[in-house]
N, C-alpha and C. Protein backbone atom coordinates (compact mmCIF):
# COMPACT_ATOMS: atom_id res chain seq x y z
N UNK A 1 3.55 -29.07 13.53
CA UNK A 1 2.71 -30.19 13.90
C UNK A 1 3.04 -31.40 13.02
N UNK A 2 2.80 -32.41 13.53
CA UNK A 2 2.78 -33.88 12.61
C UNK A 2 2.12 -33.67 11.64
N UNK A 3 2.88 -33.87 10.39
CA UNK A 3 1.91 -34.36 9.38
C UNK A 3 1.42 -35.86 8.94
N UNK A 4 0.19 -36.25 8.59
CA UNK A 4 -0.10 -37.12 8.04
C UNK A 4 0.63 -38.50 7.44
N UNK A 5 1.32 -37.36 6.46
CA UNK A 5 2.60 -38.02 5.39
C UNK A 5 4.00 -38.25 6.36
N UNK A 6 4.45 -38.22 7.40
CA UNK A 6 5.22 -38.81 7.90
C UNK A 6 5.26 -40.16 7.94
N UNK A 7 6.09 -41.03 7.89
CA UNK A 7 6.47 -42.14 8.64
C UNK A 7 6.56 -41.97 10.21
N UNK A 8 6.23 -42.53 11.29
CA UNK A 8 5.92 -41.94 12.39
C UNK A 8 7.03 -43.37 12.78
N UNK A 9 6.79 -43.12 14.16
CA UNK A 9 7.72 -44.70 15.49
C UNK A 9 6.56 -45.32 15.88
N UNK A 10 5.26 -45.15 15.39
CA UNK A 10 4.45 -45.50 16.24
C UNK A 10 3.72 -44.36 16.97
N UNK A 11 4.11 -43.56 17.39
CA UNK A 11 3.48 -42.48 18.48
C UNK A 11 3.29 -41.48 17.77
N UNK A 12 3.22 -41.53 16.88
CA UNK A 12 3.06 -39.98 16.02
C UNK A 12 4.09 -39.85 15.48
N UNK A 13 5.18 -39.57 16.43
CA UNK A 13 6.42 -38.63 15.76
C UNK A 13 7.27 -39.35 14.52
N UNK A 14 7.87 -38.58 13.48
CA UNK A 14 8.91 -39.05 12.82
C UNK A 14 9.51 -39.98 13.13
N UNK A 15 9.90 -40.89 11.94
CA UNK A 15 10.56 -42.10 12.72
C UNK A 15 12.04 -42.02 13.10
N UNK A 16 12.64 -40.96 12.43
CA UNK A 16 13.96 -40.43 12.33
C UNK A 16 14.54 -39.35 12.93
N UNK A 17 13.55 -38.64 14.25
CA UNK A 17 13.39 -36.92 14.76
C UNK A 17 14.73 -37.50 15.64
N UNK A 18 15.11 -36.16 15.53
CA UNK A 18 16.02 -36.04 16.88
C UNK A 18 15.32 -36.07 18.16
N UNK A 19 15.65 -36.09 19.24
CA UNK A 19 14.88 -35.66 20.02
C UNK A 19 15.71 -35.02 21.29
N UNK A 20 15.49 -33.35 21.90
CA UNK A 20 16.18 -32.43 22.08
C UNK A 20 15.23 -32.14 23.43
N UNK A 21 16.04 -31.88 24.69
CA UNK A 21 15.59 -31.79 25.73
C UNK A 21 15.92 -30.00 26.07
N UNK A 22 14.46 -29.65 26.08
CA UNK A 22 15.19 -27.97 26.59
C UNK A 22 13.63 -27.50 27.73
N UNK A 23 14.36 -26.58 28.41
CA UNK A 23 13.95 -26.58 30.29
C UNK A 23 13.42 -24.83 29.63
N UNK A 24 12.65 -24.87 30.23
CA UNK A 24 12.18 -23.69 30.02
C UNK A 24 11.88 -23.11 31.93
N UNK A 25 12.59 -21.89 32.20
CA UNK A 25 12.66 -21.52 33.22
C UNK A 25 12.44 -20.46 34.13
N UNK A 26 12.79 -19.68 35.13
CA UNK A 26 12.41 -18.22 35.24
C UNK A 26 12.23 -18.10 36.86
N UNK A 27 11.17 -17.37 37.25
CA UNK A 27 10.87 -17.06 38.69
C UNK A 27 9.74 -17.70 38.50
N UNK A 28 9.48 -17.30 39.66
CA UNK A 28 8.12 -17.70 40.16
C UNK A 28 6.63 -16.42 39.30
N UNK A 29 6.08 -17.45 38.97
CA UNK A 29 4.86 -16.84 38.04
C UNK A 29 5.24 -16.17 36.70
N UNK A 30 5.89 -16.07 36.11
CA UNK A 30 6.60 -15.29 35.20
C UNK A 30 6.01 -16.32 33.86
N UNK A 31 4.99 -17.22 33.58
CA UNK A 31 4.52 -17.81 32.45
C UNK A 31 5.10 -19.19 32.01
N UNK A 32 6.08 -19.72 32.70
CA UNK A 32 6.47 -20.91 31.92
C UNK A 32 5.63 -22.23 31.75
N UNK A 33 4.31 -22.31 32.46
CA UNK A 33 3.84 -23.22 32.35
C UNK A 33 2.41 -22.80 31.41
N UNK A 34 2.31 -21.54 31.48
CA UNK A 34 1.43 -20.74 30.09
C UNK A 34 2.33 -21.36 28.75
N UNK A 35 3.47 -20.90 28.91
CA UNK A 35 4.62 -21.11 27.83
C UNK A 35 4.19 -22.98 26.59
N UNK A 36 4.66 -23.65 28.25
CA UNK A 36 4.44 -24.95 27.40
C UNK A 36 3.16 -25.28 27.53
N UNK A 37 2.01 -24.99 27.74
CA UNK A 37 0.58 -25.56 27.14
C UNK A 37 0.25 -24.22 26.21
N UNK A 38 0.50 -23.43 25.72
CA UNK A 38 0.18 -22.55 24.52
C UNK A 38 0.72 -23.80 23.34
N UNK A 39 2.04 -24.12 23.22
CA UNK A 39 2.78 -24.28 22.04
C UNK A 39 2.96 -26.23 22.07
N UNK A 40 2.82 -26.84 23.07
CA UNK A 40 2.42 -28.41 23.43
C UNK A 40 1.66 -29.02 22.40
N UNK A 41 2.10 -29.94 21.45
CA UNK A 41 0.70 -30.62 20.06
C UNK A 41 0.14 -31.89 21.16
N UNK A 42 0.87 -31.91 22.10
CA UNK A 42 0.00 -33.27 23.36
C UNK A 42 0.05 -32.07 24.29
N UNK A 43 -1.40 -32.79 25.37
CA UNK A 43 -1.92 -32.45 26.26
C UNK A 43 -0.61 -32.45 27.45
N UNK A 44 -0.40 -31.26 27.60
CA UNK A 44 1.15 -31.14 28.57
C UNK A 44 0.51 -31.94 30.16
N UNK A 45 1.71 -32.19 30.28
CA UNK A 45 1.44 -32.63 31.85
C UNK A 45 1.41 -31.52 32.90
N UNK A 46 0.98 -31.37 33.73
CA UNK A 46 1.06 -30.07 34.54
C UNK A 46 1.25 -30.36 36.08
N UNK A 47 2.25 -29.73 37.08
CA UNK A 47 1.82 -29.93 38.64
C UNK A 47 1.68 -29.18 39.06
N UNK A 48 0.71 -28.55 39.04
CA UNK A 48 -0.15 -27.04 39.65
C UNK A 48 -1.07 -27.43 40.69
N UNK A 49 -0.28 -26.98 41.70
CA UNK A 49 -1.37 -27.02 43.21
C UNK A 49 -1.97 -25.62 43.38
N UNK A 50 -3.22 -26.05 43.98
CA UNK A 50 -3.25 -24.62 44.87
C UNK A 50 -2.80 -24.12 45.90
N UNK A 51 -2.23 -22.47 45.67
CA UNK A 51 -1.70 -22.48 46.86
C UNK A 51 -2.46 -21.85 48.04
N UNK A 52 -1.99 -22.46 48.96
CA UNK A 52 -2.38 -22.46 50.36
C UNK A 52 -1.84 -21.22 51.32
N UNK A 53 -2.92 -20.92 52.75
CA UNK A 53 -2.30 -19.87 53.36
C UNK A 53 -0.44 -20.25 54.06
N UNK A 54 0.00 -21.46 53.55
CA UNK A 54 1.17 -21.88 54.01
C UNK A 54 2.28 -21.27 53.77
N UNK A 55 1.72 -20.69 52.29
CA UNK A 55 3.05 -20.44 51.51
C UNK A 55 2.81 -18.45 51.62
N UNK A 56 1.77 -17.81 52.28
CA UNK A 56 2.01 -16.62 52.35
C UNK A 56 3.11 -16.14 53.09
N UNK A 57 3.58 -16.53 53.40
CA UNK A 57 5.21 -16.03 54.12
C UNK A 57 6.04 -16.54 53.23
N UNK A 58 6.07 -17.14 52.87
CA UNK A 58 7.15 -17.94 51.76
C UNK A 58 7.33 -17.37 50.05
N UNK A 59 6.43 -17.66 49.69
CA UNK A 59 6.31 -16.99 47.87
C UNK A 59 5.86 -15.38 47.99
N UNK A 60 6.94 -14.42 47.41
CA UNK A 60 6.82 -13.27 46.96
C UNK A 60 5.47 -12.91 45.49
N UNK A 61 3.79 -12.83 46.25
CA UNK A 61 3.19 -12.30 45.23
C UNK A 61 3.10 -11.14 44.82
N UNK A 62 4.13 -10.11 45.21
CA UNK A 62 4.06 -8.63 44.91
C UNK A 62 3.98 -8.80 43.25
N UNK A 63 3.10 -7.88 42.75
CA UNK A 63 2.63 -7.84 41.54
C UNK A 63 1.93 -8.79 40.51
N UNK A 64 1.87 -9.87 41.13
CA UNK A 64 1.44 -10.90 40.93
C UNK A 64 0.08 -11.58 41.69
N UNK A 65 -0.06 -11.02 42.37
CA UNK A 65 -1.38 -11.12 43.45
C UNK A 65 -2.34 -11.88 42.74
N UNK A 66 -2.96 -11.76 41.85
CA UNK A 66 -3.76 -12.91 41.09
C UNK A 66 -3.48 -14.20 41.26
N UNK A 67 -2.51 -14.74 41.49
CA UNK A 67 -1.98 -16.01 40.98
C UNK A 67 -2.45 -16.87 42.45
N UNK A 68 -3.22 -18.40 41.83
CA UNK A 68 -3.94 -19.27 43.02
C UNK A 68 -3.08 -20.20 42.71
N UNK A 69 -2.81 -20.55 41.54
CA UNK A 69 -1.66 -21.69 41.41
C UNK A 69 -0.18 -21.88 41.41
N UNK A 70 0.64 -23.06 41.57
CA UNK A 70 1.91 -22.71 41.46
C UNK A 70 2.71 -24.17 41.08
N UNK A 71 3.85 -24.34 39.99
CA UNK A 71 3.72 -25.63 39.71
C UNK A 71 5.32 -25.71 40.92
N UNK A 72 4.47 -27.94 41.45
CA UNK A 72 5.55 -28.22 42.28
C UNK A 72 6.29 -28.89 42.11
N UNK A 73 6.63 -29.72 40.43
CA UNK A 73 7.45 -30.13 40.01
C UNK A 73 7.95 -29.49 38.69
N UNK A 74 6.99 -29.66 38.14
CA UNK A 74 7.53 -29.59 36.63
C UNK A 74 6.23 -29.23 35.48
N UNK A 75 6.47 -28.82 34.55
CA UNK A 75 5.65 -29.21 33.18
C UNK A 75 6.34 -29.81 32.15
N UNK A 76 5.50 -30.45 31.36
CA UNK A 76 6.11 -31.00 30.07
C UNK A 76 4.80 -31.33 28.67
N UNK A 77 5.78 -30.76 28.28
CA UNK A 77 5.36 -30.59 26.90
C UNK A 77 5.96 -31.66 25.57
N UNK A 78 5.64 -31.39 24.18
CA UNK A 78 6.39 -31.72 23.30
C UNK A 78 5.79 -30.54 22.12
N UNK A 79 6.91 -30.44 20.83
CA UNK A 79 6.61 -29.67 19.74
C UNK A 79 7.44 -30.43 18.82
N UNK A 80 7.03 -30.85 17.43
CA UNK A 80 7.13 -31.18 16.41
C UNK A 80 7.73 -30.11 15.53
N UNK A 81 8.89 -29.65 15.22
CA UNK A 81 9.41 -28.46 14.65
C UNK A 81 9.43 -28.29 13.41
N UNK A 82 10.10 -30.20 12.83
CA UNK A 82 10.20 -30.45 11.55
C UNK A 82 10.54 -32.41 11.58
N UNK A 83 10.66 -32.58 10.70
CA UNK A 83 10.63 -33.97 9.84
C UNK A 83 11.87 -34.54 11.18
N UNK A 84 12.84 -33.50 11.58
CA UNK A 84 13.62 -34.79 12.31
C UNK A 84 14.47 -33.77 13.16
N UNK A 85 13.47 -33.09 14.09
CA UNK A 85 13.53 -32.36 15.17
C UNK A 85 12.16 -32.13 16.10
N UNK A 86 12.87 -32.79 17.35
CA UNK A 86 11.11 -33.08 18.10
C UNK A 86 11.73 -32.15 19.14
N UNK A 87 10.84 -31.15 19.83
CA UNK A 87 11.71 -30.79 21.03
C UNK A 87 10.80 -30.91 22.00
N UNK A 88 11.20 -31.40 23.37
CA UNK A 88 10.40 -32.00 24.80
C UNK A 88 10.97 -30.72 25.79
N UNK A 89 9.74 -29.92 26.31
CA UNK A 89 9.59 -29.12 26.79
C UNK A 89 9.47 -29.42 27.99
N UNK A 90 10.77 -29.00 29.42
CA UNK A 90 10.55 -29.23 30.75
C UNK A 90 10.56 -27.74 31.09
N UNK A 91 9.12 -27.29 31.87
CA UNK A 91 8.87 -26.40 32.89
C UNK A 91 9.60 -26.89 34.04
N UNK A 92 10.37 -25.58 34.53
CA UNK A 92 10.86 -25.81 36.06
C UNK A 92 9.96 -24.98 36.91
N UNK A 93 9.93 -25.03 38.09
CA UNK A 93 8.86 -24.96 39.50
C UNK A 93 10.38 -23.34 39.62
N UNK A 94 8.99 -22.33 39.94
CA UNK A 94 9.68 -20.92 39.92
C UNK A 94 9.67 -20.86 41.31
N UNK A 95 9.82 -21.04 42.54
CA UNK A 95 9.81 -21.09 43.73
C UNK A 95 11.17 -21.11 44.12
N UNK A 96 11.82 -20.41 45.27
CA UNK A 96 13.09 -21.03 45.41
C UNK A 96 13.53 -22.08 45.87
N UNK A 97 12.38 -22.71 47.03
CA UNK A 97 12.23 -23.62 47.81
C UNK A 97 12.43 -24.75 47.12
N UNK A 98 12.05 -25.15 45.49
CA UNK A 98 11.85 -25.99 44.68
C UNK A 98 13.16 -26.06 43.57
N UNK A 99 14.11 -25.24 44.02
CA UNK A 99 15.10 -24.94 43.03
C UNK A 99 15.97 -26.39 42.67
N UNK A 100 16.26 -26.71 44.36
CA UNK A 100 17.06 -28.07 44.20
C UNK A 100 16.69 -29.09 43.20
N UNK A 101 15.28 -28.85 42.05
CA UNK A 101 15.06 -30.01 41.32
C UNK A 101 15.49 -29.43 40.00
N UNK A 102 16.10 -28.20 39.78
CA UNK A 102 16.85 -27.83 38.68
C UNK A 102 17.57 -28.54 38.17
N UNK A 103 18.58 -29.14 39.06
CA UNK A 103 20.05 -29.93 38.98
C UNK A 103 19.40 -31.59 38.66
N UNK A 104 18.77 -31.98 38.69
CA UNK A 104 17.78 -33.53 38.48
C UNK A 104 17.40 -32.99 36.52
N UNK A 105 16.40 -31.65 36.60
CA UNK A 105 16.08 -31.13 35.29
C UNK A 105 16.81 -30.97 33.92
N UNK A 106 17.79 -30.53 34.69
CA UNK A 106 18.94 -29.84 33.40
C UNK A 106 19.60 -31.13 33.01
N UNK A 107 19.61 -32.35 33.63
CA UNK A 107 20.52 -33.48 33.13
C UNK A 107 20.09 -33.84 31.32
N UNK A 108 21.15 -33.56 30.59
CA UNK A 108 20.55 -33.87 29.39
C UNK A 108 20.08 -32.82 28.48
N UNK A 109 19.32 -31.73 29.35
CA UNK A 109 19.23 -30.39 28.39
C UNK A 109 20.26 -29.96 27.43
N UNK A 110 19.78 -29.58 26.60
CA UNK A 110 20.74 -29.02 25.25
C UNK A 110 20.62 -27.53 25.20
N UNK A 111 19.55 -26.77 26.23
CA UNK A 111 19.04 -25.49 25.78
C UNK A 111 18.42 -25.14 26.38
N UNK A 112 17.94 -23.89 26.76
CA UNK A 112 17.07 -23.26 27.95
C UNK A 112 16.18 -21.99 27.43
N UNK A 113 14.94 -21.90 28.16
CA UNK A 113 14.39 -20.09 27.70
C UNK A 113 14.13 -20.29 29.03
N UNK A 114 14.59 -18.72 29.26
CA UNK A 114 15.00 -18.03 30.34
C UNK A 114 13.35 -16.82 30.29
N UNK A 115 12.43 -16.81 30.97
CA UNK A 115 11.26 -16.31 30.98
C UNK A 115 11.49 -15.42 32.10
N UNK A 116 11.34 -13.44 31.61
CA UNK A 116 11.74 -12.56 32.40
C UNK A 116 10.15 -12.03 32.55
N UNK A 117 9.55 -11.49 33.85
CA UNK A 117 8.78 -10.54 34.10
C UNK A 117 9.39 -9.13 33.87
N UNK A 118 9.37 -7.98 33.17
CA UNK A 118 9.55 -7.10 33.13
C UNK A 118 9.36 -5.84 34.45
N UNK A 119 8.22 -6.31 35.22
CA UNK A 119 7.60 -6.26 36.17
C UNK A 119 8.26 -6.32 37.73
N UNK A 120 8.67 -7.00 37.11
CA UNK A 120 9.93 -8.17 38.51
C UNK A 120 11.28 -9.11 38.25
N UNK A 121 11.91 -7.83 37.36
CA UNK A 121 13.55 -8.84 37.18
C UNK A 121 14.28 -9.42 37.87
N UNK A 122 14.05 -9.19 39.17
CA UNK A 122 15.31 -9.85 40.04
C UNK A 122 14.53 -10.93 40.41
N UNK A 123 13.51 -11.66 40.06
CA UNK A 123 13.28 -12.94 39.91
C UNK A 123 13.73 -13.45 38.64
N UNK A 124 14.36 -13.08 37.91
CA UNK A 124 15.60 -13.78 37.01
C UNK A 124 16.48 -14.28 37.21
N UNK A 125 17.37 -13.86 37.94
CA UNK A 125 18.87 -13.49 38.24
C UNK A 125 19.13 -15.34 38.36
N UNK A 126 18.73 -15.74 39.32
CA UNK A 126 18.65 -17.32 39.50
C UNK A 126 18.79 -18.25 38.47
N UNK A 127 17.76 -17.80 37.48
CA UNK A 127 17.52 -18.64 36.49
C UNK A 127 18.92 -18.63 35.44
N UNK A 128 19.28 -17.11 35.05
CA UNK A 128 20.16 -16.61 34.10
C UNK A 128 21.80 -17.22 34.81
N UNK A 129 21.93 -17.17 36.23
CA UNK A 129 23.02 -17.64 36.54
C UNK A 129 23.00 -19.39 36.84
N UNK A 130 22.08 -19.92 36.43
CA UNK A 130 21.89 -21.62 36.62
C UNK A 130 22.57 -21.82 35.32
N UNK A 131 21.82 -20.92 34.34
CA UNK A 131 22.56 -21.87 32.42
C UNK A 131 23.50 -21.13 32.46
N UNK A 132 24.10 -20.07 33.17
CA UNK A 132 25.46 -19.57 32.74
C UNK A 132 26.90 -20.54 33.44
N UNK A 133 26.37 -20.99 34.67
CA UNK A 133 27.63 -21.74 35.63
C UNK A 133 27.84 -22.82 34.72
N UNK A 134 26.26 -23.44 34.14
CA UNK A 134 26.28 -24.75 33.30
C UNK A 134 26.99 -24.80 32.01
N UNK A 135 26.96 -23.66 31.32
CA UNK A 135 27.05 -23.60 29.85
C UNK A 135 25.74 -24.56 29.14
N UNK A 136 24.79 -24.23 29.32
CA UNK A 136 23.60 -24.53 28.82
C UNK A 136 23.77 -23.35 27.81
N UNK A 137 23.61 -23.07 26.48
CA UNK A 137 22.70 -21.88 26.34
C UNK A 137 21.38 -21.73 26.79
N UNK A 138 21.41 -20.50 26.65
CA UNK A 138 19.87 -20.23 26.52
C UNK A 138 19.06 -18.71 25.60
N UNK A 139 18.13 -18.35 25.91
CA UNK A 139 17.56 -17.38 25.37
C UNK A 139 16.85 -16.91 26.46
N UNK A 140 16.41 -15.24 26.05
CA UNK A 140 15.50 -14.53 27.32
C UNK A 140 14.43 -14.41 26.56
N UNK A 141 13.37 -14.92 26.96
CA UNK A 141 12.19 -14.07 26.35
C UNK A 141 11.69 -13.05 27.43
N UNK A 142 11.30 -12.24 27.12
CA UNK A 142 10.54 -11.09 28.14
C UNK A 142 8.81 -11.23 27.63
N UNK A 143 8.29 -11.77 28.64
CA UNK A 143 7.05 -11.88 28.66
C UNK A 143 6.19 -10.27 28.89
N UNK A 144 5.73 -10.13 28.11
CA UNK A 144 5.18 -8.81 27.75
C UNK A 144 3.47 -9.15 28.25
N UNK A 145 3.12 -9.31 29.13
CA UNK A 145 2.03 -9.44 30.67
C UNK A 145 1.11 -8.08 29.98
N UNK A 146 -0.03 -8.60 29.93
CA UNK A 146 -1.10 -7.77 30.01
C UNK A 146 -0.83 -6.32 29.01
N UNK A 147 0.28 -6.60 28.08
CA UNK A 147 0.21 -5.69 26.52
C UNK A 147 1.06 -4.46 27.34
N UNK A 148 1.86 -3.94 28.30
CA UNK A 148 2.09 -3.63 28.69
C UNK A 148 4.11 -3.89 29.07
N UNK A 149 5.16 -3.06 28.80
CA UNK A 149 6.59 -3.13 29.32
C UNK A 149 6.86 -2.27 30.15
N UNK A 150 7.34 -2.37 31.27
CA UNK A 150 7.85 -1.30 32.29
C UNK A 150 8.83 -0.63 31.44
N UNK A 151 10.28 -1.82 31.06
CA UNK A 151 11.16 -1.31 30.59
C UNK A 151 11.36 -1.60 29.07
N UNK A 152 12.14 -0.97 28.16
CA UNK A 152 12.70 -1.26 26.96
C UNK A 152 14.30 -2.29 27.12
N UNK A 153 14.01 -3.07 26.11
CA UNK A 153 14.25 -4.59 25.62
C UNK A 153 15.51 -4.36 25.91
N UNK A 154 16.36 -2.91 25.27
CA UNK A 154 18.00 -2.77 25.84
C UNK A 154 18.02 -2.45 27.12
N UNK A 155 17.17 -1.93 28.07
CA UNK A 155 17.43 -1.17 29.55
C UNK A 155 17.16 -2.83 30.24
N UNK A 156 16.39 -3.83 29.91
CA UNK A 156 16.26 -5.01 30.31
C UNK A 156 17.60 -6.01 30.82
N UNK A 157 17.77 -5.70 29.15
CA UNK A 157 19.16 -6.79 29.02
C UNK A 157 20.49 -6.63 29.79
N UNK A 158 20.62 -4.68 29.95
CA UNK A 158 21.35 -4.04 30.77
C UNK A 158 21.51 -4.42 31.94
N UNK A 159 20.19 -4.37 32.54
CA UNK A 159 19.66 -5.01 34.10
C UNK A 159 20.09 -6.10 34.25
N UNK A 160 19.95 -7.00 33.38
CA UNK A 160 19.60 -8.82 33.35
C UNK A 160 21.77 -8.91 32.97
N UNK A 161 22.53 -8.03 32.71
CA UNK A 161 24.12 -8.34 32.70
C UNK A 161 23.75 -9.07 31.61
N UNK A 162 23.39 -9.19 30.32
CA UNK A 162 23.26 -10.37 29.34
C UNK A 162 24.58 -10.44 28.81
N UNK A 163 25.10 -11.51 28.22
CA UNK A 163 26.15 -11.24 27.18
C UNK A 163 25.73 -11.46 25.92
N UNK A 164 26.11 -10.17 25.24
CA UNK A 164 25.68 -10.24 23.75
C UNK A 164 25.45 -11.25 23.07
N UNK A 165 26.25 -12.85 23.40
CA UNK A 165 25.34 -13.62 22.41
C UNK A 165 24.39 -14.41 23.05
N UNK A 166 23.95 -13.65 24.30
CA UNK A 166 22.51 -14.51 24.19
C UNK A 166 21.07 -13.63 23.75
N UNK A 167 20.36 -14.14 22.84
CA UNK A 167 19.39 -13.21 22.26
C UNK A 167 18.49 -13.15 23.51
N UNK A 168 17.74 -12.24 23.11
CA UNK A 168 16.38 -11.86 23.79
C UNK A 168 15.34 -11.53 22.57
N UNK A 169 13.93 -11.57 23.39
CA UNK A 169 13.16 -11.00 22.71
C UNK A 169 11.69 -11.04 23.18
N UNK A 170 11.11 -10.04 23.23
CA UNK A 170 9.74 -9.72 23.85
C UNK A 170 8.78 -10.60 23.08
N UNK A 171 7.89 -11.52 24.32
CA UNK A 171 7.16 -12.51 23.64
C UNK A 171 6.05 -11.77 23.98
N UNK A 172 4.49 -13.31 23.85
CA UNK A 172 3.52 -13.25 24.98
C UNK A 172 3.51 -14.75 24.48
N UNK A 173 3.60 -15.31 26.01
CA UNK A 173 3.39 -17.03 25.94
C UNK A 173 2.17 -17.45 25.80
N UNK A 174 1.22 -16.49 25.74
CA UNK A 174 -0.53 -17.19 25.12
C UNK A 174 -0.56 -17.34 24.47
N UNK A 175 0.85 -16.72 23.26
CA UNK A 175 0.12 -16.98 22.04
C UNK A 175 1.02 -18.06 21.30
N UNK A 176 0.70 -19.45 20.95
CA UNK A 176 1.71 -20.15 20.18
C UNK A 176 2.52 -19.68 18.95
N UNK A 177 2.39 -18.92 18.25
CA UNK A 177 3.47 -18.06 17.48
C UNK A 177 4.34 -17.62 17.83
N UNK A 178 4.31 -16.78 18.82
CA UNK A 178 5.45 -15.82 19.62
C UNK A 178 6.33 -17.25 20.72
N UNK A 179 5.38 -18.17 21.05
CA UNK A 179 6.53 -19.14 21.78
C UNK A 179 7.34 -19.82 20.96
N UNK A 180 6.33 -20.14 19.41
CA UNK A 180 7.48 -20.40 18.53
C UNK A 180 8.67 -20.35 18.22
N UNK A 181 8.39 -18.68 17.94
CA UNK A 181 9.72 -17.97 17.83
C UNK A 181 10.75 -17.93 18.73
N UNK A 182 10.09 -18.07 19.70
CA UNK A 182 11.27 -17.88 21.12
C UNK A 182 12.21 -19.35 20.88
N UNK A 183 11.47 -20.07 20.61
CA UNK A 183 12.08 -21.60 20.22
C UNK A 183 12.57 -21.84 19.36
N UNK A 184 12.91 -21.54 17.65
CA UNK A 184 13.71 -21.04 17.19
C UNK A 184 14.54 -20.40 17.25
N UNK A 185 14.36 -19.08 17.59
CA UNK A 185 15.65 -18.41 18.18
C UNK A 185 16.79 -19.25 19.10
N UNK A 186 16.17 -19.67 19.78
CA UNK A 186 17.15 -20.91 20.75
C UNK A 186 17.74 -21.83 19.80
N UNK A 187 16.91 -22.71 18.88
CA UNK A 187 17.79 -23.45 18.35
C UNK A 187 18.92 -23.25 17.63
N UNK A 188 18.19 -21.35 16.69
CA UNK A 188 19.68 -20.78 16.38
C UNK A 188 20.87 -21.27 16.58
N UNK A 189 20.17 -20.44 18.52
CA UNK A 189 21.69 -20.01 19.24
C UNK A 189 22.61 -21.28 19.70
N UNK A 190 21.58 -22.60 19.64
CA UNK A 190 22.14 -23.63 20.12
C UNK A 190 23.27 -24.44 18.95
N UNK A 191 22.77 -24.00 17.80
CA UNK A 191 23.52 -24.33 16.47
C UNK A 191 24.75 -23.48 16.69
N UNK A 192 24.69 -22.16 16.80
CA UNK A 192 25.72 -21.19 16.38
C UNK A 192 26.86 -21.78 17.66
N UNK A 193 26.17 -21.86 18.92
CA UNK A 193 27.69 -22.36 19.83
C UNK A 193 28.04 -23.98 19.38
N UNK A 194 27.05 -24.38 18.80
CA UNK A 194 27.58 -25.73 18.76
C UNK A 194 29.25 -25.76 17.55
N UNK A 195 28.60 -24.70 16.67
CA UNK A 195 29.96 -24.38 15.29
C UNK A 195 30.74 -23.82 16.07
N UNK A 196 30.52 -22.63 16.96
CA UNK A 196 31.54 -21.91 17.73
C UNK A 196 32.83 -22.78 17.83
N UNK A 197 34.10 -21.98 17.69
CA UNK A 197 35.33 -23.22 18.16
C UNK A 197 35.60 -22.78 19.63
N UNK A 198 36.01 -23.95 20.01
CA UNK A 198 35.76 -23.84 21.73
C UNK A 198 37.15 -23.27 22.06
């Protein structure tokens, strides 16, 4: 969070932050817009409609049946990491219908979390092959839903074809600690390819 003792731009932030665009992504319902209002120090923006009997032929709620909302653009967030690293959090719309605004999203991204249902992996597959065609990195978090894993974290990654250097790691996006971490871990990985020699 901002401290006090900063020199700010005016808006709060550091006057000197970087400022780092990363898309946080996944299927449909799988937490990304839990994700960025858990860990957001501003009131995230949100486009969550309700959904309508329109979309019962259209959106797959198998296992998910609870869910009344669904975002139709985007979320956004921000997090204050340190003295001169700000990172701006874009939710993408988990729908497939809505995919085409990926390619508008990713312009500029430096980094991605890749948000898996354990529940329902092959609503991944999309997401994991968008930052791979790109060379985005990214990271998997596995949203760990109601305290509960179908599968273990290696039988996941197995499923999900990962390549060893992209981390994973079992979150829960309610809780701002664990999204933390997921966000670190990324910047890691975003450091380590950046040294990588190409």
């Amino acid at each position: 969070m901002v401290s006090a003792d900063y020199d700010t731009d005016g808006g709060g932030l550091p006057a000197n932050a970087a400022a780092v665009k990363i898309l946080v992504s996944g299927g449909f319902g799988v937490g990304k817009t839990t994700l960025v209002g858990s860990i957001s120090e501003i009131p995230p923006l949100r486009t969550e409609e309700v959904m309508t009997s329109a979309s019962a032929y259209v959106d797959d709620l198998e296992g998910i049946e609870e869910k009344v909302t669904t975002t139709v653009a985007l979320d956004f967030g921000r997090i204050t990491v340190s003295d001169d690293l700000v990172l701006y959090l874009f939710g993408t719309p988990g729908q497939e219908r809505f995919w085409s605004m990926w390619n508008d999203l990713a312009v500029g991204a430096l980094g991605a979390v890749v948000l898996v249902d354990s529940r329902r992996l092959g609503t991944s597959f999309g997401s994991i092959d968008f930052f791979e065609r790109r060379g985005i990195p990214f990271v998997v978090g596995i949203n760990n839903f109601h305290g509960r894993m179908e599968y273990a974290e290696d039988e996941i990654r197995e499923a999900l074809s990962l390549n060893p250097r992209v981390p994973s790691m079992v979150c829960d996006v309610r809780r701002p600690d664990s999204c933390r971490d997921l966000l670190l871990t990324l910047i890691e990985r975003m450091l380590a390819d950046a040294g990588a020699p190409g």
